[in-house]
PDB file of N, CA and C in Angstrom:
ATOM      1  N   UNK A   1      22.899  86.326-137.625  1.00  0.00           N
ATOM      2  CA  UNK A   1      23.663  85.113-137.657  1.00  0.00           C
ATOM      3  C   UNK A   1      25.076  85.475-138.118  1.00  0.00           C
ATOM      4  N   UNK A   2      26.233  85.006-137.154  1.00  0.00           N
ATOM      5  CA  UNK A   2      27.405  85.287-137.632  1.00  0.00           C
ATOM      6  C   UNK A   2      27.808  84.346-138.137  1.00  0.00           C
ATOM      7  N   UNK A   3      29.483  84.237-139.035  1.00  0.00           N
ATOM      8  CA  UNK A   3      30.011  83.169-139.865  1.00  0.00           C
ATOM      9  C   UNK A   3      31.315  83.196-139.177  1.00  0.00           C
ATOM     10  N   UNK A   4      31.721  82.373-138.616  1.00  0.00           N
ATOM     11  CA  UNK A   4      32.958  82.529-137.755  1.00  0.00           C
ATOM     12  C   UNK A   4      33.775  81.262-138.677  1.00  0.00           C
ATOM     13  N   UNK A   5      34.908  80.824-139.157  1.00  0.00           N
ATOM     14  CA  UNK A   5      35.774  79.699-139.817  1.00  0.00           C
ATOM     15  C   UNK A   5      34.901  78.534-139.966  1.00  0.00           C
ATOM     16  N   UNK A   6      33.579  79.076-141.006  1.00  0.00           N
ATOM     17  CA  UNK A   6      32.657  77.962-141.909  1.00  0.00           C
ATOM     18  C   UNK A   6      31.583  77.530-140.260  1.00  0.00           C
ATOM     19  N   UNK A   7      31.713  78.042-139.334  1.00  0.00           N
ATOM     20  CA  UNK A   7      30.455  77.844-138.042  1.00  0.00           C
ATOM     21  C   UNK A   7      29.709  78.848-138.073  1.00  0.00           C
ATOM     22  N   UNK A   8      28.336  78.157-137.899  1.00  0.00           N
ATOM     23  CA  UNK A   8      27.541  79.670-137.495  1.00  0.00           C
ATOM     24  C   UNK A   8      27.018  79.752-136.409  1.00  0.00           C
ATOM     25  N   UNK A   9      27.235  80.744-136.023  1.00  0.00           N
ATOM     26  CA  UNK A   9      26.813  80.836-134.521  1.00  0.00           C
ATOM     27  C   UNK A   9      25.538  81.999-134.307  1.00  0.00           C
ATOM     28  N   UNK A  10      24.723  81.577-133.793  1.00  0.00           N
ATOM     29  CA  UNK A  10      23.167  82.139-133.743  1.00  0.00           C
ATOM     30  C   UNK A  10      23.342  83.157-132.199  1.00  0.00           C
ATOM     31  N   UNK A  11      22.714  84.178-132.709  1.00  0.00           N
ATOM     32  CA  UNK A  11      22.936  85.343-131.106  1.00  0.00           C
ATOM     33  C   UNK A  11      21.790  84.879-130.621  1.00  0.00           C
ATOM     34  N   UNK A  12      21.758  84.891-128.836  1.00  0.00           N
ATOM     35  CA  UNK A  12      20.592  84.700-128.215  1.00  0.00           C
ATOM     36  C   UNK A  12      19.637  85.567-128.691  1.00  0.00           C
ATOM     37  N   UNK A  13      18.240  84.868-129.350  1.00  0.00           N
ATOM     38  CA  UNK A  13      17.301  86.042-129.786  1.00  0.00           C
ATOM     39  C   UNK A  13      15.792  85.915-129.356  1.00  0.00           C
ATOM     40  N   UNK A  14      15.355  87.160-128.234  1.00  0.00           N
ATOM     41  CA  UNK A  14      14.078  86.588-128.119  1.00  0.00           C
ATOM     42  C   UNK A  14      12.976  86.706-129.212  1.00  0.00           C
ATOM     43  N   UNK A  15      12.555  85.538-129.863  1.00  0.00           N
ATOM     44  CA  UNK A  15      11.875  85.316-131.037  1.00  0.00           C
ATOM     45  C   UNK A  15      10.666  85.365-130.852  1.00  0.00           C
ATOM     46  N   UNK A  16       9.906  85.102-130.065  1.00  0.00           N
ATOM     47  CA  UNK A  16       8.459  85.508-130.012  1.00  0.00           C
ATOM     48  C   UNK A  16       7.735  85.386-128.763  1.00  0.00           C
ATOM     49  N   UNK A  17       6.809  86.218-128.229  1.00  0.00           N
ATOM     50  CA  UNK A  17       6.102  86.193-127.652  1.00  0.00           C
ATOM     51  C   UNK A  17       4.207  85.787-127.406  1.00  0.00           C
ATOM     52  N   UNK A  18       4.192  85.156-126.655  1.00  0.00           N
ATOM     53  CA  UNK A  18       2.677  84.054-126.847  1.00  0.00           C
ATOM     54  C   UNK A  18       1.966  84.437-125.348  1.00  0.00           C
ATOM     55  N   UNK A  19       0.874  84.374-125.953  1.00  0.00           N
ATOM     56  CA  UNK A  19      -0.068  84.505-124.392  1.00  0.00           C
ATOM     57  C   UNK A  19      -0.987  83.211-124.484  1.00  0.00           C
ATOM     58  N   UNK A  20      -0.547  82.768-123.341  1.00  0.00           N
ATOM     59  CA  UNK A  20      -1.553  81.080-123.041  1.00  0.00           C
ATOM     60  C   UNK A  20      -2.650  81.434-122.377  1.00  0.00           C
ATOM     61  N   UNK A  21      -2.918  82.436-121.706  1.00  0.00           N
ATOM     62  CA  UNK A  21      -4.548  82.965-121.640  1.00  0.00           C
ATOM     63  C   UNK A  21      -3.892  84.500-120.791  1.00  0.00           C
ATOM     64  N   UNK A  22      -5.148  84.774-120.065  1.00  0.00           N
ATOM     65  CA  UNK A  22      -5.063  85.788-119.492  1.00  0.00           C
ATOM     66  C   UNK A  22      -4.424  86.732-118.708  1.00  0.00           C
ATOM     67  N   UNK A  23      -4.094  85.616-118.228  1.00  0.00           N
ATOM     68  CA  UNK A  23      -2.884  86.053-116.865  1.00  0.00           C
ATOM     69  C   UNK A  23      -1.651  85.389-116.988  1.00  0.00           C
ATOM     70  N   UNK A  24      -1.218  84.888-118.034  1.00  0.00           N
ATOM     71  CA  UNK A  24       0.149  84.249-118.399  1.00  0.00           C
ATOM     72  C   UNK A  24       0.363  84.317-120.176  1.00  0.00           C
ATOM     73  N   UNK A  25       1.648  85.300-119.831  1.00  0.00           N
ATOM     74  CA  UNK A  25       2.396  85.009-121.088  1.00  0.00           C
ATOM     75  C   UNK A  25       3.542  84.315-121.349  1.00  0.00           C
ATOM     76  N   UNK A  26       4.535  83.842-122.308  1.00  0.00           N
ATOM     77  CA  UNK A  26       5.497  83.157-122.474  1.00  0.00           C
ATOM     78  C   UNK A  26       6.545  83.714-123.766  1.00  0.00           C
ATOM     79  N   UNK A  27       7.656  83.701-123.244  1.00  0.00           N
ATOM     80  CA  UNK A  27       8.825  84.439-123.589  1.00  0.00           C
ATOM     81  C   UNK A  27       9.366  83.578-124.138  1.00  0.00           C
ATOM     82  N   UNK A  28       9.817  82.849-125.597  1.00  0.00           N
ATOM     83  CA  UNK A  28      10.389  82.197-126.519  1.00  0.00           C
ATOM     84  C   UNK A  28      11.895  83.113-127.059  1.00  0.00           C
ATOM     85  N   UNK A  29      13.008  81.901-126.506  1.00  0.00           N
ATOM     86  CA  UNK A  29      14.433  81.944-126.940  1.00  0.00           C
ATOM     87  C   UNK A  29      15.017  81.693-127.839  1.00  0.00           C
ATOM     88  N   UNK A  30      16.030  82.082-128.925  1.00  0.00           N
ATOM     89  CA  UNK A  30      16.611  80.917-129.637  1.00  0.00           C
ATOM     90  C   UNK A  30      17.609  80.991-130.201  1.00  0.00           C
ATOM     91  N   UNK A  31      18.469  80.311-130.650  1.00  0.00           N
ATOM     92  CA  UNK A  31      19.938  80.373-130.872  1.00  0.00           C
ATOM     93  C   UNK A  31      21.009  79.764-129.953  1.00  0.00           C
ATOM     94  N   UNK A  32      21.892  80.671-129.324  1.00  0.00           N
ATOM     95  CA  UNK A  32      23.136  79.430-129.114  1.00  0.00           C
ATOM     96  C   UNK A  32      23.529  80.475-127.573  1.00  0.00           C
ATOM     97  N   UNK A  33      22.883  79.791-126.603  1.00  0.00           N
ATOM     98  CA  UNK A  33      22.643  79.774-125.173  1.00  0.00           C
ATOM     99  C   UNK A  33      23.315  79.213-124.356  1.00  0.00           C
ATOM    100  N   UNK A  34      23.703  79.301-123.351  1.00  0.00           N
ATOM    101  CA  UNK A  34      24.306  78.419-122.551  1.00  0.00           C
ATOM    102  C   UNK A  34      23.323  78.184-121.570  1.00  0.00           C
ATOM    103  N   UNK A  35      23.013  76.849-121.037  1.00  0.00           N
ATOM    104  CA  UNK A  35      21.912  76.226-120.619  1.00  0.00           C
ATOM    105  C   UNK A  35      21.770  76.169-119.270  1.00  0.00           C
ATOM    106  N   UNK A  36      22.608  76.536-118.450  1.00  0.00           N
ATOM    107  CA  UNK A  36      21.831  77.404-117.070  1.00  0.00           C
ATOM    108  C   UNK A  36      22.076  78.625-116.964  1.00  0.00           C
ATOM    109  N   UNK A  37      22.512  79.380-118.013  1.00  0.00           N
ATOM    110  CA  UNK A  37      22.284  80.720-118.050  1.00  0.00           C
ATOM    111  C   UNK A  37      20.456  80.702-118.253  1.00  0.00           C
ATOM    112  N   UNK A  38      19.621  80.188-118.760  1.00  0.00           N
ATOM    113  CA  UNK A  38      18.262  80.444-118.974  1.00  0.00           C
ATOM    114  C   UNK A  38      17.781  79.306-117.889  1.00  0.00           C
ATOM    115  N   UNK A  39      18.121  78.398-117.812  1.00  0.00           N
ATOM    116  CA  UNK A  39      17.647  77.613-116.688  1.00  0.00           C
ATOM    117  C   UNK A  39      17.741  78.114-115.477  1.00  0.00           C
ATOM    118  N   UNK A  40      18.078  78.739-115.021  1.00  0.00           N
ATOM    119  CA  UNK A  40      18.312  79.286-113.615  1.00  0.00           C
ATOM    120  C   UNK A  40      17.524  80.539-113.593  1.00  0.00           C
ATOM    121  N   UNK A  41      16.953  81.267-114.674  1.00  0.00           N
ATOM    122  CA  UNK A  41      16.010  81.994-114.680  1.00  0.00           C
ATOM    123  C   UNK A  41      14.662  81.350-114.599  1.00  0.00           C
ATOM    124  N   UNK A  42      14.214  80.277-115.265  1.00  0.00           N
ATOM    125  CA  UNK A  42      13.220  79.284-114.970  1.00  0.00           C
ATOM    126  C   UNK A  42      12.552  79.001-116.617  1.00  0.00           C
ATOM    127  N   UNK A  43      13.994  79.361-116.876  1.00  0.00           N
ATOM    128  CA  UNK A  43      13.306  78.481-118.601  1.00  0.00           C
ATOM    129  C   UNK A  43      12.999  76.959-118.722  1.00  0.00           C
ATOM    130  N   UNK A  44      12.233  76.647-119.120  1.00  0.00           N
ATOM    131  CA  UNK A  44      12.664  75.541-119.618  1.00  0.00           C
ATOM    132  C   UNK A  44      12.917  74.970-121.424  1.00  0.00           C
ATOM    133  N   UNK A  45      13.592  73.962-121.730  1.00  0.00           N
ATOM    134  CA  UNK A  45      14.210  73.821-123.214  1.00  0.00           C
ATOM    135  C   UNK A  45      12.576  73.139-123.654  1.00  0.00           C
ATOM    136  N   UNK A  46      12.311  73.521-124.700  1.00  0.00           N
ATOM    137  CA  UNK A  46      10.944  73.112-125.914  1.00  0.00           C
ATOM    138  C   UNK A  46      11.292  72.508-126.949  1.00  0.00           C
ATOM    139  N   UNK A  47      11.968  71.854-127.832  1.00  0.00           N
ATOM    140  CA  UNK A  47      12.914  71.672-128.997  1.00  0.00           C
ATOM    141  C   UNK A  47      13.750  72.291-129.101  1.00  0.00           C
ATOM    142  N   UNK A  48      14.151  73.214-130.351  1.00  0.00           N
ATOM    143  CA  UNK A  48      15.209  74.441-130.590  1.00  0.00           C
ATOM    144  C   UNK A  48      15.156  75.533-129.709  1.00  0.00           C
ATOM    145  N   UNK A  49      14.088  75.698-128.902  1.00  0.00           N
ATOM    146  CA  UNK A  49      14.064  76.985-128.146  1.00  0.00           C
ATOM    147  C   UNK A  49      13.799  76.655-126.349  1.00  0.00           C
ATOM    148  N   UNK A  50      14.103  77.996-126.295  1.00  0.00           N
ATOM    149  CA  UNK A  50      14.132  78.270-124.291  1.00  0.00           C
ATOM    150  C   UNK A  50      12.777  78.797-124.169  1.00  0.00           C
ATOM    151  N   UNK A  51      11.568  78.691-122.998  1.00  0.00           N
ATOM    152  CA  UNK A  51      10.651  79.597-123.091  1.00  0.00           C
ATOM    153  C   UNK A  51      10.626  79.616-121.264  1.00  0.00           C
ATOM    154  N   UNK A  52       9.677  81.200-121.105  1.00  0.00           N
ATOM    155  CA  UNK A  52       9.802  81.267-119.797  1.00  0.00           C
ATOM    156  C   UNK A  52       8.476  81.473-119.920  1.00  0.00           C
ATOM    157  N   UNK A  53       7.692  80.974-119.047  1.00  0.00           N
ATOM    158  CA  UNK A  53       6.301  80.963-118.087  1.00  0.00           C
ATOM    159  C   UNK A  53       6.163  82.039-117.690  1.00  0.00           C
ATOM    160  N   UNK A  54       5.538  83.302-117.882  1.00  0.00           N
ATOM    161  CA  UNK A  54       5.782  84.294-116.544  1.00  0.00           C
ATOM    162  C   UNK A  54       3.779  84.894-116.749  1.00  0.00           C
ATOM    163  N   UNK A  55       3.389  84.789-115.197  1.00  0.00           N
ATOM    164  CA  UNK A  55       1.870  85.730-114.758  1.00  0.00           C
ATOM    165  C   UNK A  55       2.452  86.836-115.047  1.00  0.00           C
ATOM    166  N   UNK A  56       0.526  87.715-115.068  1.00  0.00           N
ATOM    167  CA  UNK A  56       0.557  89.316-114.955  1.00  0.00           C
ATOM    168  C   UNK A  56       0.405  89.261-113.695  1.00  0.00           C
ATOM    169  N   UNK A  57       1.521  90.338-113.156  1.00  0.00           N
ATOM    170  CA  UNK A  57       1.419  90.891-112.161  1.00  0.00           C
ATOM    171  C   UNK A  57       0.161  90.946-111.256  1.00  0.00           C
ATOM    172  N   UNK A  58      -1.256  91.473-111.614  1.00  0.00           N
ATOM    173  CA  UNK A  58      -2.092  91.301-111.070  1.00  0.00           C
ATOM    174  C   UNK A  58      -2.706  89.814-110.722  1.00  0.00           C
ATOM    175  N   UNK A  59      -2.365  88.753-111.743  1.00  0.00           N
ATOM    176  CA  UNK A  59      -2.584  87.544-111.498  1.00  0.00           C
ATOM    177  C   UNK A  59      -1.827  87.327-110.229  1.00  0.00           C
ATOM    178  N   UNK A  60      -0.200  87.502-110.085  1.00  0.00           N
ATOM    179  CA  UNK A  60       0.628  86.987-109.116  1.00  0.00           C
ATOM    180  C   UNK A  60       0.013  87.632-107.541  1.00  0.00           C
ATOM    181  N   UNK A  61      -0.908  88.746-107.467  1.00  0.00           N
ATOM    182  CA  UNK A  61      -1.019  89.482-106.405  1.00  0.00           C
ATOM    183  C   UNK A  61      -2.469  88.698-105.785  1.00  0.00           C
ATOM    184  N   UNK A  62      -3.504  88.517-106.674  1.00  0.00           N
ATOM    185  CA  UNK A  62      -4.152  87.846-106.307  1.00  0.00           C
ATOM    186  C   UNK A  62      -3.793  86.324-106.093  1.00  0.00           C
ATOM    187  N   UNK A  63      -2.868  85.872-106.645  1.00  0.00           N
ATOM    188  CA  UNK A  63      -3.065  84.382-105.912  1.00  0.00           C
ATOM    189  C   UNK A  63      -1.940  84.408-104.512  1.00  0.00           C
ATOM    190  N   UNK A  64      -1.478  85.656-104.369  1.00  0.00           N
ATOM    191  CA  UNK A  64      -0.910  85.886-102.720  1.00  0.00           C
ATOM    192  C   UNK A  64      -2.119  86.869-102.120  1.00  0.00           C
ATOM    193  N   UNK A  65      -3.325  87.048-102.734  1.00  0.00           N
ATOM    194  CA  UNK A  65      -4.552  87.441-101.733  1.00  0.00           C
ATOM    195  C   UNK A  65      -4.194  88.654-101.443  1.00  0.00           C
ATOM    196  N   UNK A  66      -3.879  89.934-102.640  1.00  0.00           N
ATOM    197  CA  UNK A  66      -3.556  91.468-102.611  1.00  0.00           C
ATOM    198  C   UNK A  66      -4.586  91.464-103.419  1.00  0.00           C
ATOM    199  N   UNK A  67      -4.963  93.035-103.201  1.00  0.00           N
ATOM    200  CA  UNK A  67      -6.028  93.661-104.125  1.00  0.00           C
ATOM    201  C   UNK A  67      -5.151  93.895-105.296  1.00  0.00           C
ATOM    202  N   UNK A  68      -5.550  94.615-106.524  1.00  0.00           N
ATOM    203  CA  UNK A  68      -4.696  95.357-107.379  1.00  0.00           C
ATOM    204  C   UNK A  68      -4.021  96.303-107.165  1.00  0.00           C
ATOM    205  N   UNK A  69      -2.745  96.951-107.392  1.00  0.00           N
ATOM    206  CA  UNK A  69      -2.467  97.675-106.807  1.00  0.00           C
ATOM    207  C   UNK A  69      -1.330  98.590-107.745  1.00  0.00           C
ATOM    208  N   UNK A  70      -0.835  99.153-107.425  1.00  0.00           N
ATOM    209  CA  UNK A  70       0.857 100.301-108.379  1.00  0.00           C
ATOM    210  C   UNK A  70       2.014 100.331-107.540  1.00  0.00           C
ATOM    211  N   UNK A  71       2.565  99.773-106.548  1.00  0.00           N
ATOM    212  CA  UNK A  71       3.562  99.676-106.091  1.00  0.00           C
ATOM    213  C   UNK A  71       4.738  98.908-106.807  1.00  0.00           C
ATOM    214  N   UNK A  72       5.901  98.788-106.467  1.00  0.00           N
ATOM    215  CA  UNK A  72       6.867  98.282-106.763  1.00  0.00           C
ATOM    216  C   UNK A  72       6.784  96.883-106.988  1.00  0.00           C
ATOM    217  N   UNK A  73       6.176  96.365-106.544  1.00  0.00           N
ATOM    218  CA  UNK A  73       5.699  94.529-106.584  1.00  0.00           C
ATOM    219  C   UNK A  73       5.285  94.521-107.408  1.00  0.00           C
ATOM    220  N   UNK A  74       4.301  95.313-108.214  1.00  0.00           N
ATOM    221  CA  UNK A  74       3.579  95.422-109.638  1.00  0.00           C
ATOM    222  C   UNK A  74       4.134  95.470-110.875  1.00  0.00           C
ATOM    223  N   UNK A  75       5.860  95.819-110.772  1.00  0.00           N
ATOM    224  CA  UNK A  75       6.269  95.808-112.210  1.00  0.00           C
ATOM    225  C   UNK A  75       6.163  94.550-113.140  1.00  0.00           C
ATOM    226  N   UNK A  76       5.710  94.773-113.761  1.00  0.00           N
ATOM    227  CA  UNK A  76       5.384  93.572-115.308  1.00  0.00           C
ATOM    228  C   UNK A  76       6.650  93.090-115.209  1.00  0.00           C
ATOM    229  N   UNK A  77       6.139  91.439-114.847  1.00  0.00           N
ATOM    230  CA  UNK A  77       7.186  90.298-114.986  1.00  0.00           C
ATOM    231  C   UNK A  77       8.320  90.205-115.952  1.00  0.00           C
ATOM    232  N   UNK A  78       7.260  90.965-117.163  1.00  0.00           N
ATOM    233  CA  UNK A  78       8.030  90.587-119.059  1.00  0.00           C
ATOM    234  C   UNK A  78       8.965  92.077-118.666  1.00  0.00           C
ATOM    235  N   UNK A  79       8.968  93.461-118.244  1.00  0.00           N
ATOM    236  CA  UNK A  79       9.931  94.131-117.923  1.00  0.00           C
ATOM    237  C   UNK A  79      11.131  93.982-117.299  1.00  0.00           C
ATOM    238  N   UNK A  80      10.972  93.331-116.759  1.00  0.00           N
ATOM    239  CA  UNK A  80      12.100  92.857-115.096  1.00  0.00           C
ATOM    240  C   UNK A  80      12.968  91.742-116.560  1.00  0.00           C
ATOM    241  N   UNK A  81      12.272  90.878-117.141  1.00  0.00           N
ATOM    242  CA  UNK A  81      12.535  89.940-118.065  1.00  0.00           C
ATOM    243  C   UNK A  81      13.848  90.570-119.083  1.00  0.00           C
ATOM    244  N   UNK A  82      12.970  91.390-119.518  1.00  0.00           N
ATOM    245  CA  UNK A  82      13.170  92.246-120.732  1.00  0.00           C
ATOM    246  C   UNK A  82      14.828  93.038-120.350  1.00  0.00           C
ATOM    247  N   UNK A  83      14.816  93.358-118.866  1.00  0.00           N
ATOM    248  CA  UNK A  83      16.287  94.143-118.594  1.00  0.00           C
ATOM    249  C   UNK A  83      16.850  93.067-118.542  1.00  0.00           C
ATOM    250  N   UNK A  84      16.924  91.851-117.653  1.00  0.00           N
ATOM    251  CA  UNK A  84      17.925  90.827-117.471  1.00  0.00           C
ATOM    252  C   UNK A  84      18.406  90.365-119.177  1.00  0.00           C
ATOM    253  N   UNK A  85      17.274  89.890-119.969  1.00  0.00           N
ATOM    254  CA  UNK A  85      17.994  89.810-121.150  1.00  0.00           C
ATOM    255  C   UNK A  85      18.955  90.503-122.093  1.00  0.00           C
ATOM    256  N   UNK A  86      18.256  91.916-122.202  1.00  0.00           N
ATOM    257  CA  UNK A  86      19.406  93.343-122.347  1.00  0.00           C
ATOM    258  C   UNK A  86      20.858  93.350-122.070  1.00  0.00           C
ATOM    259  N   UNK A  87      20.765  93.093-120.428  1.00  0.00           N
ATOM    260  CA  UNK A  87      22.551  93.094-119.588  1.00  0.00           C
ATOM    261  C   UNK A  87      22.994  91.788-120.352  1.00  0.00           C
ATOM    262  N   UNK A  88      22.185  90.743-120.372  1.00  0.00           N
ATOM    263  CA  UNK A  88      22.907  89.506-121.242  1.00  0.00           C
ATOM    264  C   UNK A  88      23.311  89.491-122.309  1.00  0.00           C
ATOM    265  N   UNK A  89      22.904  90.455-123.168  1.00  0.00           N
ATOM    266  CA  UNK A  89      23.085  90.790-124.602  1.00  0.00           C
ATOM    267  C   UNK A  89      22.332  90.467-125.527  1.00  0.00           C
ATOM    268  N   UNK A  90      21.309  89.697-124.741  1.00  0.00           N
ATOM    269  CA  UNK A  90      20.135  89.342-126.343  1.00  0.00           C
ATOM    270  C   UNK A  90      19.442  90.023-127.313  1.00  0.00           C
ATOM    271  N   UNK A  91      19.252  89.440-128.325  1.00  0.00           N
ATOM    272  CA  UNK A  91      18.704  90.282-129.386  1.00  0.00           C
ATOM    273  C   UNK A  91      17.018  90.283-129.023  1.00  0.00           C
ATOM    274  N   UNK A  92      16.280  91.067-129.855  1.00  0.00           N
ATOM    275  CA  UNK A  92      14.796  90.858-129.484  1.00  0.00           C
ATOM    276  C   UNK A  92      14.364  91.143-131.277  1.00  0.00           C
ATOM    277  N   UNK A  93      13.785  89.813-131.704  1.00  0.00           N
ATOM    278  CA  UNK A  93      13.625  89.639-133.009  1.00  0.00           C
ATOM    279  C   UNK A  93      12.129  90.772-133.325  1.00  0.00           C
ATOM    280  N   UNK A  94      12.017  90.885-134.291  1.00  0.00           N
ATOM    281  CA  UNK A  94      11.373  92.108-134.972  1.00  0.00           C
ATOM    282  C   UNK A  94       9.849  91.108-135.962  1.00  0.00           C
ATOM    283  N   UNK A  95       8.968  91.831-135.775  1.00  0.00           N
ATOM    284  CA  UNK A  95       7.703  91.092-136.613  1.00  0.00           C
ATOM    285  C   UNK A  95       6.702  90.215-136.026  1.00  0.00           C
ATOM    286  N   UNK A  96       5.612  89.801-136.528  1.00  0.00           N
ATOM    287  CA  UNK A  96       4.658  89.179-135.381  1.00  0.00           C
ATOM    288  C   UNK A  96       3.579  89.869-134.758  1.00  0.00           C
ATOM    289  N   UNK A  97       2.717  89.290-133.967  1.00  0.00           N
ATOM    290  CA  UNK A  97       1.939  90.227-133.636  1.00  0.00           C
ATOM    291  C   UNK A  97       2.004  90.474-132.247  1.00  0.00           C
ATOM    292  N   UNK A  98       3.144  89.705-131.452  1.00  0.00           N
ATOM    293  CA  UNK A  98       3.694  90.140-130.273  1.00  0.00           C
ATOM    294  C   UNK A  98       5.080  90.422-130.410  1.00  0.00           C
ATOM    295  N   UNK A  99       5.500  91.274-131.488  1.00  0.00           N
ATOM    296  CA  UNK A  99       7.089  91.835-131.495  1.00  0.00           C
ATOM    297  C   UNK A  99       7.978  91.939-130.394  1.00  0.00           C
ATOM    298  N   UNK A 100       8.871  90.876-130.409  1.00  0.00           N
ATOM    299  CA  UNK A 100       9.564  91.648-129.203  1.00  0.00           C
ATOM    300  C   UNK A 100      10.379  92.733-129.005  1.00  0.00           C
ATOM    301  N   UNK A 101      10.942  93.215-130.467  1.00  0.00           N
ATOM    302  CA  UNK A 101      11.230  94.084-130.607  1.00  0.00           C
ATOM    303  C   UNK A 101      11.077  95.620-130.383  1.00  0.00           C
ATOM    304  N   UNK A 102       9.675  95.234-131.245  1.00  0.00           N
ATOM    305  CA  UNK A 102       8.619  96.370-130.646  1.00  0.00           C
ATOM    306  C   UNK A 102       8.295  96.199-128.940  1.00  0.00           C
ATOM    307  N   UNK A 103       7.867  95.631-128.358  1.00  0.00           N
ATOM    308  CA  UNK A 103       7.676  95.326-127.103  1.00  0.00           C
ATOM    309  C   UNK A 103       8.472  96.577-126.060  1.00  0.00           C
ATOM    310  N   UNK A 104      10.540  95.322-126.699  1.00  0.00           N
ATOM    311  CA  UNK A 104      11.386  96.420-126.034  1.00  0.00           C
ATOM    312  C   UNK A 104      11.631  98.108-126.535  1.00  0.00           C
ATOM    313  N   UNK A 105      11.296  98.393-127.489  1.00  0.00           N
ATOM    314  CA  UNK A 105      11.549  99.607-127.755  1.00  0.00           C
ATOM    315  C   UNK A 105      10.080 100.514-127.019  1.00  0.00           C
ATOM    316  N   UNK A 106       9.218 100.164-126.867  1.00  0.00           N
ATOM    317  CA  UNK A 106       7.945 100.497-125.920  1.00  0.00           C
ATOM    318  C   UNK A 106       8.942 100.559-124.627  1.00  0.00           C
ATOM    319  N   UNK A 107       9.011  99.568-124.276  1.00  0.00           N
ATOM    320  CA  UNK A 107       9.727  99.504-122.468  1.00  0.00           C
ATOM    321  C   UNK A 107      10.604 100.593-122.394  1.00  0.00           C
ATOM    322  N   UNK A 108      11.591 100.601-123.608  1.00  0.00           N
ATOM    323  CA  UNK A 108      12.901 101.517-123.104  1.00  0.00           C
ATOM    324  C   UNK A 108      12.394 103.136-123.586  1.00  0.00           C
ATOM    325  N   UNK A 109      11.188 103.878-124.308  1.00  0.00           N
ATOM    326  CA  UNK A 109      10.513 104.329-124.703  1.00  0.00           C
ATOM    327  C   UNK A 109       9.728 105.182-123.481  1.00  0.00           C
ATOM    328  N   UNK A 110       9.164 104.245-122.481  1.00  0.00           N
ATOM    329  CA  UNK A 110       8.456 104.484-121.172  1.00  0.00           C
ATOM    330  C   UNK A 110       9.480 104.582-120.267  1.00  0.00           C
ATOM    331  N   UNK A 111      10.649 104.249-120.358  1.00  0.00           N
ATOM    332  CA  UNK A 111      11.946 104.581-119.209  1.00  0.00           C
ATOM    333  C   UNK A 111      11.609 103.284-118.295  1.00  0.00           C
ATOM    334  N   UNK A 112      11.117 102.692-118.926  1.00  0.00           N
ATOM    335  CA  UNK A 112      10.874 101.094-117.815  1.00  0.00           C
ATOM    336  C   UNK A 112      12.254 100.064-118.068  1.00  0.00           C
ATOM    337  N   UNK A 113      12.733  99.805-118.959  1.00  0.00           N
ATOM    338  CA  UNK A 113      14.472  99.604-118.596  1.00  0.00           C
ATOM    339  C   UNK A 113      15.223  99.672-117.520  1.00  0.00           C
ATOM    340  N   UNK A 114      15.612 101.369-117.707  1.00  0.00           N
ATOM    341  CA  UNK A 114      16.503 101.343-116.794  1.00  0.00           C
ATOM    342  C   UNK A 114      16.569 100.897-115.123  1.00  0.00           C
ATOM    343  N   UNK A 115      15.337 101.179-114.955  1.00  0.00           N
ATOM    344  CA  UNK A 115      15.119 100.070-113.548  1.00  0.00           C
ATOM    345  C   UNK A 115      14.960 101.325-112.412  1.00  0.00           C
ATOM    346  N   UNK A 116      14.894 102.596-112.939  1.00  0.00           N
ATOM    347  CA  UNK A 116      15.420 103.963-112.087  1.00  0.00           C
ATOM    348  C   UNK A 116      13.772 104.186-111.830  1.00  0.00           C
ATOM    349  N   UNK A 117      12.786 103.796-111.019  1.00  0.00           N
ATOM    350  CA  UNK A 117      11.449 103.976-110.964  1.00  0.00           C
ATOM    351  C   UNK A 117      11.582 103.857-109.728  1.00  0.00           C
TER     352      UNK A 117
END
């Protein structure tokens, strides 16, 4: 949190991560956003925070009637996620038992970041 002339201004931070069952997790925003910068990704606003809806990959393949598979179509939704937020500058808050922090330092860890696969 910065202190700019007695304002505080909150960095975009992804604050936590939730799984609503099996094949869908959800990506929780928060701080001081500009509102089709995350809307146009397919957030939608919850109270104080942005959250995004996103299937596992294997969920998304079967409900287009693919077997399982390792191709390029397969990269984890929350990766692809995880870079767009990066280039945006967001923070990824630390603690929890779905860290996003931890999360991204796994991703950039596995070379799944840079997008060079």
């Amino acid at each position: 949190m910065a202190r700019n002339n007695g304002v505080f201004n909150l960095r975009p931070t992804v604050s936590r991560i939730t799984e609503v069952d099996p094949t869908r997790r959800r990506i929780h925003v928060e701080g001081e956003v500009h509102p089709g910068e995350l809307a146009e990704r397919g957030y939608a606003r919850s109270g104080k925070e942005w959250v995004l809806d996103l299937r596992r990959p294997s969920a998304e393949r079967a409900a287009r009637g693919k077997p399982p598979g390792d191709g390029r179509d397969d990269v984890d939704p929350f990766v692809l996620e995880f870079r767009a937020l990066r280039r945006m500058g967001y923070a990824f808050a630390e603690g929890g038992e779905w860290s996003p922090g931890e999360l991204y330092r796994k991703f950039a860890d596995l070379g799944l970041l840079s997008g060079d696969f």
